[in-house]
C-alpha atoms as a PDB file:
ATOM      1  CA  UNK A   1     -62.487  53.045 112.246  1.00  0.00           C
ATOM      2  CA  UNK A   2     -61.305  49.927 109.821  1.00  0.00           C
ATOM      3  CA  UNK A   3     -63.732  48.946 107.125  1.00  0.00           C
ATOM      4  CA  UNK A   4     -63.483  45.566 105.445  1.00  0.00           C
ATOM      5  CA  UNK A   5     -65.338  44.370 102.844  1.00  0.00           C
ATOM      6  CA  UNK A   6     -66.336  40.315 103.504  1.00  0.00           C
ATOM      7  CA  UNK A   7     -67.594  38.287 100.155  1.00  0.00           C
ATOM      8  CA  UNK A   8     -69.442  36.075 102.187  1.00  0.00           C
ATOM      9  CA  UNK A   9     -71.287  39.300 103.932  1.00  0.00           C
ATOM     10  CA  UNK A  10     -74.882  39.630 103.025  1.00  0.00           C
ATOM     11  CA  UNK A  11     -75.430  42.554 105.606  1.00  0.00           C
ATOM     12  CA  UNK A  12     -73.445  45.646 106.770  1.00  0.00           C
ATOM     13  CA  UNK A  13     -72.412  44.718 110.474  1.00  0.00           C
ATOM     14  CA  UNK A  14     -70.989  47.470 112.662  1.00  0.00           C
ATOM     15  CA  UNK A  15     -69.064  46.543 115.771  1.00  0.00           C
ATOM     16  CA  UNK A  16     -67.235  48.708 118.671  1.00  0.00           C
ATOM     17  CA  UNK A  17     -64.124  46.070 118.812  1.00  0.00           C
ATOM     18  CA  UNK A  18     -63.056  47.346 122.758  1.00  0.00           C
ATOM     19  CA  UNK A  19     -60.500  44.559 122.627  1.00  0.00           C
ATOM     20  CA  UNK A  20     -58.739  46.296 119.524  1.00  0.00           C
ATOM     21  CA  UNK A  21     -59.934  49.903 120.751  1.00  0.00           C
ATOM     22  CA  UNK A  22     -61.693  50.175 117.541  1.00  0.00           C
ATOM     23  CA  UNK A  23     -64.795  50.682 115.085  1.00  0.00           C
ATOM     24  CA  UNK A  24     -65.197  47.892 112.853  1.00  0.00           C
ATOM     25  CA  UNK A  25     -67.921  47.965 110.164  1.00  0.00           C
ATOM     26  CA  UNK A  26     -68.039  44.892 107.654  1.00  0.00           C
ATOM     27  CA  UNK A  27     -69.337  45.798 103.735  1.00  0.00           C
ATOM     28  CA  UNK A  28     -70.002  42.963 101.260  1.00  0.00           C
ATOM     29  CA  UNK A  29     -68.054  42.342  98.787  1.00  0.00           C
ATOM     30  CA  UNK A  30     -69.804  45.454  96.256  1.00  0.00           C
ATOM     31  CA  UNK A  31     -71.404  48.748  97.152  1.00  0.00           C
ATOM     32  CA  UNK A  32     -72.213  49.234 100.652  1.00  0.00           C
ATOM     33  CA  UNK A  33     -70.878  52.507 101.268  1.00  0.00           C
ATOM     34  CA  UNK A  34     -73.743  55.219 101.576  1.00  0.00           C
ATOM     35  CA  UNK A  35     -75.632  52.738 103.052  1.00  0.00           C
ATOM     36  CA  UNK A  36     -72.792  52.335 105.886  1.00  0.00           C
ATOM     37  CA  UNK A  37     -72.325  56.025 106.278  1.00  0.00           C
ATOM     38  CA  UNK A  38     -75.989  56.165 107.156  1.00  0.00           C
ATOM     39  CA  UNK A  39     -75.807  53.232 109.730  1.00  0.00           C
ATOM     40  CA  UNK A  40     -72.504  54.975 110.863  1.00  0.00           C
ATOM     41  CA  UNK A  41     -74.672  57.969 111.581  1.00  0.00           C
ATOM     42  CA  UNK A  42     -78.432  56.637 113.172  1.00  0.00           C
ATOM     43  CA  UNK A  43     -75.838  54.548 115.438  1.00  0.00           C
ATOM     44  CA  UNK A  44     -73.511  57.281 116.192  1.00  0.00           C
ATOM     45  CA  UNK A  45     -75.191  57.404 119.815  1.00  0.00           C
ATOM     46  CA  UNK A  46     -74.964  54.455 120.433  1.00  0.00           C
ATOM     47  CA  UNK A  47     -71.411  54.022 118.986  1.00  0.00           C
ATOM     48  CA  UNK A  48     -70.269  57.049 121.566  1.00  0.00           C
ATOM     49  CA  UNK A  49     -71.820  55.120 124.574  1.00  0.00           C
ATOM     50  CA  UNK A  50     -69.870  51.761 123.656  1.00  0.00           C
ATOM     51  CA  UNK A  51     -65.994  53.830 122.991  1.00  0.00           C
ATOM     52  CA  UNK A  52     -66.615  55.413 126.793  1.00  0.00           C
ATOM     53  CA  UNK A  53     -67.183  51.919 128.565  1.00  0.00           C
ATOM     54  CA  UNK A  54     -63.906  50.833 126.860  1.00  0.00           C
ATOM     55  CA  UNK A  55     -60.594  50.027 128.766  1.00  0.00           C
ATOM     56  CA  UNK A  56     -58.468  52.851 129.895  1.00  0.00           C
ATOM     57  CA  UNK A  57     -54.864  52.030 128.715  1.00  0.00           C
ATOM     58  CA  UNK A  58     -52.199  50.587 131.515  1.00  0.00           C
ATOM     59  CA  UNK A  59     -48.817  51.211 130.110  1.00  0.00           C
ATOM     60  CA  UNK A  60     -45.891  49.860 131.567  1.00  0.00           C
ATOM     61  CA  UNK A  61     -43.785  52.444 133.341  1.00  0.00           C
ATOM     62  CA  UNK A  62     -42.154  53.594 136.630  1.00  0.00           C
ATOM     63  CA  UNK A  63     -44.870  52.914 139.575  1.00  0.00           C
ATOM     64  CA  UNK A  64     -47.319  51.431 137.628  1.00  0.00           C
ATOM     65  CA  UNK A  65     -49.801  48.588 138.540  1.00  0.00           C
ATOM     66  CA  UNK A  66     -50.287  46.188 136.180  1.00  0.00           C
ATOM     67  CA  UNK A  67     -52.399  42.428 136.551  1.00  0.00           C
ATOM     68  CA  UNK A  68     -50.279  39.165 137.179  1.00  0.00           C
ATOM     69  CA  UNK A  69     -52.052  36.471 138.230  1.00  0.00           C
ATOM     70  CA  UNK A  70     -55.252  37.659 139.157  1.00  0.00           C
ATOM     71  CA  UNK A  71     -53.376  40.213 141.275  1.00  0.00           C
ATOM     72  CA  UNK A  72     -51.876  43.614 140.855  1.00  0.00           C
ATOM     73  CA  UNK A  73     -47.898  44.036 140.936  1.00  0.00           C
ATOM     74  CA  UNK A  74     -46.687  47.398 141.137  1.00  0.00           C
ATOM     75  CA  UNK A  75     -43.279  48.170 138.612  1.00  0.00           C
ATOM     76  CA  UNK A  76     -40.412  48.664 140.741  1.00  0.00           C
ATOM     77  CA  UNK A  77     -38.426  50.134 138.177  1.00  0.00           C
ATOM     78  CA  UNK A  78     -34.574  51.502 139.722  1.00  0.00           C
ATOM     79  CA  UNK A  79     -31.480  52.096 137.545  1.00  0.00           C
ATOM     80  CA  UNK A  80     -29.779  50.215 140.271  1.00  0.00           C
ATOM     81  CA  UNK A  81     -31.900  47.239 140.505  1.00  0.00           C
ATOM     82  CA  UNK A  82     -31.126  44.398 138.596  1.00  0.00           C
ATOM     83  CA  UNK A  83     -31.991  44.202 134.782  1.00  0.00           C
ATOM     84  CA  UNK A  84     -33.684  40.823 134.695  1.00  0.00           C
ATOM     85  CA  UNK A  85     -37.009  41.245 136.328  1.00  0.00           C
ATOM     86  CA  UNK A  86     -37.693  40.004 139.467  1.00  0.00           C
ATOM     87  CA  UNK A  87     -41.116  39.400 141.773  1.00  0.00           C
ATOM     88  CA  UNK A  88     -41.055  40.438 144.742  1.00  0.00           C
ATOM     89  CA  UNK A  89     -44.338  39.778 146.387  1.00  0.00           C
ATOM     90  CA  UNK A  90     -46.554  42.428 145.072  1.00  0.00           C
ATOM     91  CA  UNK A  91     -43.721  44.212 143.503  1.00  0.00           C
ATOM     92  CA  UNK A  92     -42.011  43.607 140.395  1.00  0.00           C
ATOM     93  CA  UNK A  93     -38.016  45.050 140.791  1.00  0.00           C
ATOM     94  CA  UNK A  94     -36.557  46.171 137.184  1.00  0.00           C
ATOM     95  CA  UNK A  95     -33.425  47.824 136.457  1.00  0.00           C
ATOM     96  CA  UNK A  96     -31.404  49.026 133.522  1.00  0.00           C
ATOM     97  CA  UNK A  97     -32.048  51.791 131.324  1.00  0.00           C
ATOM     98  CA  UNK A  98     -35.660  52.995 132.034  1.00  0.00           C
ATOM     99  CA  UNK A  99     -36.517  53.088 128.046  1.00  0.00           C
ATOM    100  CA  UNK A 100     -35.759  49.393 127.524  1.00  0.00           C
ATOM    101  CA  UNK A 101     -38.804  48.746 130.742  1.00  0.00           C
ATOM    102  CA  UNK A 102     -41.750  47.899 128.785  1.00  0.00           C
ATOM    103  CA  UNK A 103     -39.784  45.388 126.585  1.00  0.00           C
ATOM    104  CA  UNK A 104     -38.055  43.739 129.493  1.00  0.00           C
ATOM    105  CA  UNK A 105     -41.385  43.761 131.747  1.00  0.00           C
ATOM    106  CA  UNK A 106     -43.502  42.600 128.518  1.00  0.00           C
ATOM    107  CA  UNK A 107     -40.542  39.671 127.761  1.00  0.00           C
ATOM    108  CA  UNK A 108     -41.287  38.016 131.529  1.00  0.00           C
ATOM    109  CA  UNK A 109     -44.721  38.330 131.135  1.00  0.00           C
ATOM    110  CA  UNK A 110     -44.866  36.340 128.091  1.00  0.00           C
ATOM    111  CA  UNK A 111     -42.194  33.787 129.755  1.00  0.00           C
ATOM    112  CA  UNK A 112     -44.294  33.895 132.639  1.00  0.00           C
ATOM    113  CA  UNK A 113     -47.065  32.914 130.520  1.00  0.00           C
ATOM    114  CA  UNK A 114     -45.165  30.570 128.599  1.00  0.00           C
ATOM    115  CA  UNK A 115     -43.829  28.381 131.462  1.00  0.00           C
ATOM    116  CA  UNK A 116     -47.534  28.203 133.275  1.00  0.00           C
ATOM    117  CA  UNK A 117     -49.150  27.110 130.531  1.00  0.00           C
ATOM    118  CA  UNK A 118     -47.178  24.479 129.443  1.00  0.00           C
ATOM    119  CA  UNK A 119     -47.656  22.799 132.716  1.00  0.00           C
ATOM    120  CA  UNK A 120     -50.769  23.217 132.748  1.00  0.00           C
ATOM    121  CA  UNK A 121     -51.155  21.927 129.318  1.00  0.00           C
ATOM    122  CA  UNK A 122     -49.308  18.762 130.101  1.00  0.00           C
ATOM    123  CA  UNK A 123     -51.395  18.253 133.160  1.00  0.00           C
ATOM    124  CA  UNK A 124     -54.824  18.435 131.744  1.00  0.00           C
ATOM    125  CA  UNK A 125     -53.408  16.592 129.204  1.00  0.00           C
ATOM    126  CA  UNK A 126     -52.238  13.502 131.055  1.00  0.00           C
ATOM    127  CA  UNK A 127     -55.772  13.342 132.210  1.00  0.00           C
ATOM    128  CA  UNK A 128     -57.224  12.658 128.716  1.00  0.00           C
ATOM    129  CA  UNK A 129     -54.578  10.246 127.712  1.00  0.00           C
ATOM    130  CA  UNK A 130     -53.123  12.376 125.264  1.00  0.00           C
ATOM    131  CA  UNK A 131     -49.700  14.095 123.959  1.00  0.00           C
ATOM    132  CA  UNK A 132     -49.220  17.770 123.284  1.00  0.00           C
ATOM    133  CA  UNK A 133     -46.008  18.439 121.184  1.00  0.00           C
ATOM    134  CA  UNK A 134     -45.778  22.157 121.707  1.00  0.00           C
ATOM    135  CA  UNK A 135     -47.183  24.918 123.702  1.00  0.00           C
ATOM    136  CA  UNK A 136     -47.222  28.226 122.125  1.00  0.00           C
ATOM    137  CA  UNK A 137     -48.157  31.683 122.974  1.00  0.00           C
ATOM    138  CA  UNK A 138     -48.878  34.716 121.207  1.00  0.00           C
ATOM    139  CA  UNK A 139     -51.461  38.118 121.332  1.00  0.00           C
ATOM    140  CA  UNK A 140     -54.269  36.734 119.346  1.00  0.00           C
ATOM    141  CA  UNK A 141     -57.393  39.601 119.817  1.00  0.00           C
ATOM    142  CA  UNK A 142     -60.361  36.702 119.217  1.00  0.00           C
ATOM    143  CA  UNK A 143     -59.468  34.018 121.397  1.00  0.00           C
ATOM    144  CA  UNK A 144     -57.598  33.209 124.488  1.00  0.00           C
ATOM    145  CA  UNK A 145     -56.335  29.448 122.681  1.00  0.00           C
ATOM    146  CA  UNK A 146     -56.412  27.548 119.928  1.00  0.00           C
ATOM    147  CA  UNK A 147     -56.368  23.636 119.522  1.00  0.00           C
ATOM    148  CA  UNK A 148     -55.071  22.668 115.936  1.00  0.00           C
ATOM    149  CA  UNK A 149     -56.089  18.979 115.014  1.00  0.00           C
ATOM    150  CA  UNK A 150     -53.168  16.610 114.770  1.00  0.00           C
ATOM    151  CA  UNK A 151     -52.118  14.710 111.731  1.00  0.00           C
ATOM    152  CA  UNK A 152     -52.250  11.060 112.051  1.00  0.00           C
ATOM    153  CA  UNK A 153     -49.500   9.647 114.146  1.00  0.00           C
ATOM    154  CA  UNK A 154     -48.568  13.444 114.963  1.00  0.00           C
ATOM    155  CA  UNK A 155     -49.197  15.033 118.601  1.00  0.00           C
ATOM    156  CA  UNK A 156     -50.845  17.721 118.998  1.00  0.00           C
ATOM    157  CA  UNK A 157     -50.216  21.814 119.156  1.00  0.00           C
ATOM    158  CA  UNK A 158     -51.595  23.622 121.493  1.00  0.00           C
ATOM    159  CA  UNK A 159     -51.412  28.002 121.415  1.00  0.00           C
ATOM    160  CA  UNK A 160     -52.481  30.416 123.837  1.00  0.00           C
ATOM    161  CA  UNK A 161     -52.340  34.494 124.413  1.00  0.00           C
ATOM    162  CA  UNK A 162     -49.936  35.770 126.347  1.00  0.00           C
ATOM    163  CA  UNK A 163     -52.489  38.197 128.409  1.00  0.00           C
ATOM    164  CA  UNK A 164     -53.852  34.701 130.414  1.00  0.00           C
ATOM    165  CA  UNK A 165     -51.186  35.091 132.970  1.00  0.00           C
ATOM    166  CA  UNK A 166     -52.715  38.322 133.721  1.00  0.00           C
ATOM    167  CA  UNK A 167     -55.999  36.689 134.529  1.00  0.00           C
ATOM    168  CA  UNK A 168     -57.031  34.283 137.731  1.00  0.00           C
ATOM    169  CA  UNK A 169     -55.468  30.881 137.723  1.00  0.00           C
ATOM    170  CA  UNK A 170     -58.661  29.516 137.680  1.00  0.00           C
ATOM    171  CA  UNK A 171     -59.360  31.526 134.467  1.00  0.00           C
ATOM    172  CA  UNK A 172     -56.345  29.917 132.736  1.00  0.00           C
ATOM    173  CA  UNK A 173     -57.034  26.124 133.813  1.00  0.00           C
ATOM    174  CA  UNK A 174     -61.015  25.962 132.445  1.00  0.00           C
ATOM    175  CA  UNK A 175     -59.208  27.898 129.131  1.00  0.00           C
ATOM    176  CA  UNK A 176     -56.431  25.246 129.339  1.00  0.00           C
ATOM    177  CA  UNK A 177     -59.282  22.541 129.742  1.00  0.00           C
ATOM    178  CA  UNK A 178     -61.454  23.609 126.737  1.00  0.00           C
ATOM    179  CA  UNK A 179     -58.474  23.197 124.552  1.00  0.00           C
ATOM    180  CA  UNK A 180     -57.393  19.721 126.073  1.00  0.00           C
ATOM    181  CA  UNK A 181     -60.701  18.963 125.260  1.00  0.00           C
ATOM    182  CA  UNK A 182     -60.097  19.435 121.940  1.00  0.00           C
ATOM    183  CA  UNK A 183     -57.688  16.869 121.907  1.00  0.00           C
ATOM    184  CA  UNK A 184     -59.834  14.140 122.219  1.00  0.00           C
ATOM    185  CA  UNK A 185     -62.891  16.162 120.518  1.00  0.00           C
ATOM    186  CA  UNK A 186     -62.470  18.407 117.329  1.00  0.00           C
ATOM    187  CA  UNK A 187     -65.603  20.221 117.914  1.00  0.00           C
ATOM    188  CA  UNK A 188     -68.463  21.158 120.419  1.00  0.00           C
ATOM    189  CA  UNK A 189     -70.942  18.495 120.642  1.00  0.00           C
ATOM    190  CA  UNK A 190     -72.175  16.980 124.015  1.00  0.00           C
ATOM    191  CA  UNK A 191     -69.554  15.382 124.775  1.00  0.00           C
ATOM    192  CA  UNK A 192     -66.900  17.710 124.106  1.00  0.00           C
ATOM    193  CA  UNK A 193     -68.494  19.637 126.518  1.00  0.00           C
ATOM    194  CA  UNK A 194     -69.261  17.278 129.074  1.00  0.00           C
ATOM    195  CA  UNK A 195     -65.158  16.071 128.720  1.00  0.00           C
ATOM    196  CA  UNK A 196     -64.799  19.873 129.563  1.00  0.00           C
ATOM    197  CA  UNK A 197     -66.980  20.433 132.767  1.00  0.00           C
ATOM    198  CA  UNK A 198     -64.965  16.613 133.736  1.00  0.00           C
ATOM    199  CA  UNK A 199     -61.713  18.199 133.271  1.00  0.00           C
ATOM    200  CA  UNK A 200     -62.571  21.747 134.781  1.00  0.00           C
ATOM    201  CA  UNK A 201     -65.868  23.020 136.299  1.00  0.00           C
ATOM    202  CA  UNK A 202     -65.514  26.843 136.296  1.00  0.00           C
ATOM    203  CA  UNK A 203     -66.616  27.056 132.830  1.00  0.00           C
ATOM    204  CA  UNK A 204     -69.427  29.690 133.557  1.00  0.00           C
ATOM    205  CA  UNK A 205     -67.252  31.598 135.824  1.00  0.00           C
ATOM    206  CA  UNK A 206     -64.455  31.704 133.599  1.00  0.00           C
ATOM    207  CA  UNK A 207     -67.177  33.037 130.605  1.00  0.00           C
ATOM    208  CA  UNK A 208     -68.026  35.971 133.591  1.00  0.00           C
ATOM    209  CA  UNK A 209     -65.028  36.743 134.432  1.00  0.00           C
ATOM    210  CA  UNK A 210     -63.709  37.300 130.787  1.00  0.00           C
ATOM    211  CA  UNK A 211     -66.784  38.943 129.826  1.00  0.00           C
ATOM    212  CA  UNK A 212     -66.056  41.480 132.640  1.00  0.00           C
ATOM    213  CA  UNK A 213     -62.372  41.744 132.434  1.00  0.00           C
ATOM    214  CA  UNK A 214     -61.544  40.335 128.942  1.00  0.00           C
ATOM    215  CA  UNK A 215     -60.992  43.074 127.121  1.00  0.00           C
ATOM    216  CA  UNK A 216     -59.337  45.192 129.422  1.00  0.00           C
ATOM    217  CA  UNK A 217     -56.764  42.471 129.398  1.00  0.00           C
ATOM    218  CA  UNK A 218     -55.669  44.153 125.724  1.00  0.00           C
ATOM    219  CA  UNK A 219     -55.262  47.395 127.158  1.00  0.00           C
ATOM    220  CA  UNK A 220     -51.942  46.492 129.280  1.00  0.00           C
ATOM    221  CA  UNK A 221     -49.037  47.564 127.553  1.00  0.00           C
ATOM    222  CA  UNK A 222     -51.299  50.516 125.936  1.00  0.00           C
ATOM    223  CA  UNK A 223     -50.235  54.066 126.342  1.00  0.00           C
END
């Protein structure tokens, strides 16, 4: 469980984070503390019934079937097989020493990631009329990208998490979209949203699917 006390906080908030695999409960800034251990305990139920819908861990090893793409691909790890990793079809060959796996498999993911994105990012953004000056990616736990606004006469940078490569491609465009979007709108009014829907229409199955699947997302790598 992580406590954190929040000046702003007017109200104890408890939260079953299954993206981090973990209880959160927020405090304000003074006191707090027997009142939380009661909430802890009238919600304990309910706490128990949210930890045993969370992901089950997917670590990276020998055999193992992790997402790519909306699909599965099943480690093909082999001392003989070549180090750099290498799809083949469903399978994704690995050799080298088996404990370096998970930082080799983990490193083209993320280069995967990297590489899609970009174009992506440069596509949507050619629509709009506008210039991106870096793509970026990284594990963020709230949010699958993040638009910061330019300075003037700057272009813009654009970051995303890794873990979108392991979602549908149409799951990464409407998230590639939304922060294009941005680009021309720093907010969410109307038309930011009606720019979005222009750019990419899958907004509501894209919400679904990462509603569904989101979270499970954080759980590859775990174990």
């Amino acid at each position: 469980m992580i406590a954190e006390r929040h000046p702003a906080a007017r109200a104890i908030k408890l939260r079953a984070n299954a993206a981090l695999g973990v209880v959160q409960i927020s405090l304000p800034s003074r006191g707090g503390v027997a009142e939380a251990l009661k909430l802890l305990d009238s919600h304990y139920g309910w706490l128990a019934a949210q930890v045993a819908k969370w992901p089950q861990p997917r670590p990276i090893r020998p055999g193992a079937r992790i997402p790519f793409d909306g699909e599965d691909l099943t480690i093909d790890w082999h001392p003989a097989h070549k180090r750099t990793p290498m799809r083949c079809g469903d399978r994704l060959e690995i050799g080298g020493p088996e404990p370096l796996l998970a930082a080799r498999t983990l490193r083209w993911l993320q280069a995967e990631a990297l590489a899609d994105l970009t174009s992506s990012t440069r596509r949507f953004a050619a629509m709009v009329e506008r210039e991106v000056a870096q793509v970026r990616i990284g594990d963020p736990r709230g949010r699958w990208g993040s638009c910061a606004a330019p300075r003037p006469g700057e272009a813009a940078r654009i970051s995303y998490s890794w873990r979108l490569m392991l979602a549908p491609a149409f799951v990464r465009d409407n998230v590639v979209a939304h922060e294009v979007a941005h680009l021309v709108h720093h907010n969410h009014s109307q038309a930011f949203h009606a720019l979005h829907a222009s750019l990419d229409p899958h907004t509501p199955a894209t919400k679904r699917w990462l509603a569904r699947h989101g979270a499970g997302l954080h759980w590859v790598g775990r174990g």
